[in-house]
Protein backbone atom coordinates (compact mmCIF):
# COMPACT_ATOMS: atom_id res chain seq x y z
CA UNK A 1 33.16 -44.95 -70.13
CA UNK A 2 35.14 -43.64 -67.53
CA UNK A 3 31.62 -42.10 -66.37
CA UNK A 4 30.40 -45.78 -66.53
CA UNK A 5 33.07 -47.04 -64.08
CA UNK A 6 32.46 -44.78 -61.65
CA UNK A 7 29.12 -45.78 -61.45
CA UNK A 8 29.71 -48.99 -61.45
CA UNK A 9 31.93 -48.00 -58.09
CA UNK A 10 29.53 -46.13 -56.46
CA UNK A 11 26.73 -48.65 -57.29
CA UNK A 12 29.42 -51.65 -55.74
CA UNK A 13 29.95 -49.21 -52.93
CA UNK A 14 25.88 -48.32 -52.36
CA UNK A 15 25.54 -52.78 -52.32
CA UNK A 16 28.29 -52.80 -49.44
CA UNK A 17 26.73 -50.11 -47.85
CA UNK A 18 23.26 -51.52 -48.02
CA UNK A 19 24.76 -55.20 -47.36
CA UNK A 20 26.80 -54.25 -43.67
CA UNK A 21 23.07 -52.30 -42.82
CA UNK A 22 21.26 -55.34 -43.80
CA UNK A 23 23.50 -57.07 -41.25
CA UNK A 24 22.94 -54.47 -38.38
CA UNK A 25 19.50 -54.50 -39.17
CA UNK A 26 18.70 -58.66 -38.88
CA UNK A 27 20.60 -58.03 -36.10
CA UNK A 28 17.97 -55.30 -34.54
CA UNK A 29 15.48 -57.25 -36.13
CA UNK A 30 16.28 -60.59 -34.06
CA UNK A 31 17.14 -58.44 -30.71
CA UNK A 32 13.04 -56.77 -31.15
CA UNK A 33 11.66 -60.36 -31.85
CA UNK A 34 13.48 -61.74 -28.68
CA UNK A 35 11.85 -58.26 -26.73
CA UNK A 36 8.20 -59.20 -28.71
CA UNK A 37 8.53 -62.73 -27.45
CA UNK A 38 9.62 -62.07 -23.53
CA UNK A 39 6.96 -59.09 -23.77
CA UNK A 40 4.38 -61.88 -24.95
CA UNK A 41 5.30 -64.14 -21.99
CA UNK A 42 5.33 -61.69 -19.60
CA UNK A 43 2.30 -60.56 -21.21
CA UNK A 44 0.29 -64.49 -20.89
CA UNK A 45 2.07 -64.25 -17.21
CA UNK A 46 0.39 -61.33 -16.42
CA UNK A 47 -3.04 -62.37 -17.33
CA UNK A 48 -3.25 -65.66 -15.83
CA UNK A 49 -2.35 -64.05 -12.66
CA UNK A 50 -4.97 -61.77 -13.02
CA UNK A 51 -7.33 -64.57 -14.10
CA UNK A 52 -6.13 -66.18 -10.85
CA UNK A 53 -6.43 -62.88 -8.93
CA UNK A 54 -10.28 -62.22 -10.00
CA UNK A 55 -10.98 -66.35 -9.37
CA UNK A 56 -9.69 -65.32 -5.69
CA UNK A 57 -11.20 -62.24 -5.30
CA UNK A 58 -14.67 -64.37 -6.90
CA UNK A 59 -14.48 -66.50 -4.40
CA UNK A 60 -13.78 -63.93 -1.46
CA UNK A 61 -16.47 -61.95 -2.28
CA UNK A 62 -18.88 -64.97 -2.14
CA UNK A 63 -17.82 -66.40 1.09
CA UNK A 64 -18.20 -62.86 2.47
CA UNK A 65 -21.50 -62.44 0.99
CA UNK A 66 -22.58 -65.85 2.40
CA UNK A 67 -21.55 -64.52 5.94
CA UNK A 68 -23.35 -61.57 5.90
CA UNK A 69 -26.33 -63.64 4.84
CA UNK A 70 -25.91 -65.89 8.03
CA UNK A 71 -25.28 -62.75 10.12
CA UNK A 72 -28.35 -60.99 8.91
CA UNK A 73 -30.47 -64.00 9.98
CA UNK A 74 -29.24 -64.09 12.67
CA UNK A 75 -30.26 -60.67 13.55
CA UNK A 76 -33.53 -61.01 12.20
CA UNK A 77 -33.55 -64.07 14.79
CA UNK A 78 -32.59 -62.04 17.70
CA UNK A 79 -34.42 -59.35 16.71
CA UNK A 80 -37.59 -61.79 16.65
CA UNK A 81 -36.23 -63.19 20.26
CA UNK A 82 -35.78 -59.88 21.76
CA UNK A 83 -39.98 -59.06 20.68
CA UNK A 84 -40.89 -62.01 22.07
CA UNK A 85 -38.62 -61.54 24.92
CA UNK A 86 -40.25 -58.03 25.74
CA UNK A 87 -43.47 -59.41 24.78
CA UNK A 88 -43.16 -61.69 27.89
CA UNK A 89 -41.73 -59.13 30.52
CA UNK A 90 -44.65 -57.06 29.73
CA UNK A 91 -46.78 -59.91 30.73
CA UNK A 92 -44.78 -60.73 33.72
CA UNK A 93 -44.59 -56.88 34.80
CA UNK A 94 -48.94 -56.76 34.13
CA UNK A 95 -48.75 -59.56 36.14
CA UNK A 96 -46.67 -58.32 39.03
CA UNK A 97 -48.52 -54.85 38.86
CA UNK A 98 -51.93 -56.23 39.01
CA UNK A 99 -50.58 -58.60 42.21
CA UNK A 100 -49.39 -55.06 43.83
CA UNK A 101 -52.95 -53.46 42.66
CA UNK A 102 -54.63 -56.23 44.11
CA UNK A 103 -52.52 -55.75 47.64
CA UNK A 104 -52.54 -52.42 47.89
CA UNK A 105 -56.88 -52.08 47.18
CA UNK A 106 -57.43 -54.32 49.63
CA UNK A 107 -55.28 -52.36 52.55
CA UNK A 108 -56.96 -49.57 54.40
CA UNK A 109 -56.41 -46.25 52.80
CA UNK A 110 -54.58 -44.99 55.70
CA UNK A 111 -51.44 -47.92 55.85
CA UNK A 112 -51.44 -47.50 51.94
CA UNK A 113 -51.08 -43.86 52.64
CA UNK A 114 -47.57 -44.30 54.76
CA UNK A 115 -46.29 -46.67 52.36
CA UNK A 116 -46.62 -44.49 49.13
CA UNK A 117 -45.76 -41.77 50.95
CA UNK A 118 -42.15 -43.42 51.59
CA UNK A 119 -41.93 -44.31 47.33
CA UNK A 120 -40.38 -42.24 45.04
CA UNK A 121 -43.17 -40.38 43.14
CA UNK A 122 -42.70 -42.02 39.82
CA UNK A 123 -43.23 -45.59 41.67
CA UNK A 124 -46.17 -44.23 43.61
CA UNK A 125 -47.86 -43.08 40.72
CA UNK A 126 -47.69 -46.24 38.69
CA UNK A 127 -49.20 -48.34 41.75
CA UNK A 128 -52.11 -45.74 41.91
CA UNK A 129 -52.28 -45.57 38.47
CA UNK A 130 -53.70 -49.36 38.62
CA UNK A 131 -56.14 -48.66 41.23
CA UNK A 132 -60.00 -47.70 41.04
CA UNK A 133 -60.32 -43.95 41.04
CA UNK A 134 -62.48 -43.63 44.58
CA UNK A 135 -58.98 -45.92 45.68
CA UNK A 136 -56.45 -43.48 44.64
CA UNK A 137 -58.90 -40.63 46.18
CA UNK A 138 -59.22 -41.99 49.51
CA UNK A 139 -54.83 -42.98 49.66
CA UNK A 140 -54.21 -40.01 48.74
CA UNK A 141 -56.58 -37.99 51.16
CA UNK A 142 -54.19 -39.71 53.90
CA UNK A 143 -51.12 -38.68 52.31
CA UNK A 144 -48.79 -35.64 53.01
CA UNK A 145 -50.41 -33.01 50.84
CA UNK A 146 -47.17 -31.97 49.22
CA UNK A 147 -46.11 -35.53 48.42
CA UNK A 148 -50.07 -36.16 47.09
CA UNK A 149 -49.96 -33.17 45.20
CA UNK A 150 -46.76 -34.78 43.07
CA UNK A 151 -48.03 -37.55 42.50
CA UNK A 152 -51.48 -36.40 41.05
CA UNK A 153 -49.05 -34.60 39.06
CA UNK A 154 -47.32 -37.61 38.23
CA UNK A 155 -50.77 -39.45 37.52
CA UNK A 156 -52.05 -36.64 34.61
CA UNK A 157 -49.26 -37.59 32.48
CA UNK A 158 -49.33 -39.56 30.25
CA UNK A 159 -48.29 -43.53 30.50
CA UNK A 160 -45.26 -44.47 28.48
């Protein structure tokens, strides 16, 4: 009996024990809820400002999309100016050239002559270039031999 009432004790002692740790542990129980629950808020926090972030960044990336749209056709625009812009000084330069042609095959060979023969070479050779062969041979049969012989140099390349 004696064995009984000692186990009686120890069971009475075991319930106090387990009793003051069911205490401490509603206690960490309620402290780990109260983490869960700011956790989850900070959690829903965190997302809608990420939601918000991406809506932003959405929006950002559309407006700059939009603007490179704009600035692209506008490029293709000046690009399509700038053709037609060259388009025209080619005309205009055809123009001018065939005006200097026209002056220069109706001078005698010999006052053609001194005035190439003052030009640059490269200049020289694009006004002969214009001119009727038996022209450019009778210029440049008045010209200084050395400066003639530069700009039939001049005249076998190739126009650019």
């Amino acid at each position: 009996m004696l064995w009984a009432l000692e186990g009686t004790d120890k069971l009475f002692e075991c319930t106090k024990i387990f009793e003051e740790r069911k205490g401490e542990l509603l206690v960490e129980l309620e402290r780990l809820d109260e983490q869960r629950q700011a956790l989850d808020a900070l959690k829903t926090a965190t997302d809608e400002l990420l939601h918000k972030k991406e809506k932003m960044l959405t929006k950002k990336e559309q407006e700059i999309e939009a603007k490179l749209q704009e600035v692209k056709q506008r490029e293709a625009s000046v690009q399509q100016m700038l053709e037609e812009n060259k388009k025209v000084l080619e005309t205009l330069n055809r123009a001018n050239m065939d005006s200097v042609s026209q002056t220069y095959a109706k001078m005698k060979a010999g006052a053609a002559a001194q005035i190439l023969n003052d030009m640059n070479v490269t200049e020289s050779s694009k006004i002969l270039r214009s001119l009727k062969p038996k022209t450019v041979g009778k210029i440049l049969s008045k010209m200084d031999p050395k400066k003639a012989s530069k700009i039939t140099l001049e005249l076998t390349k190739t126009v650019k």
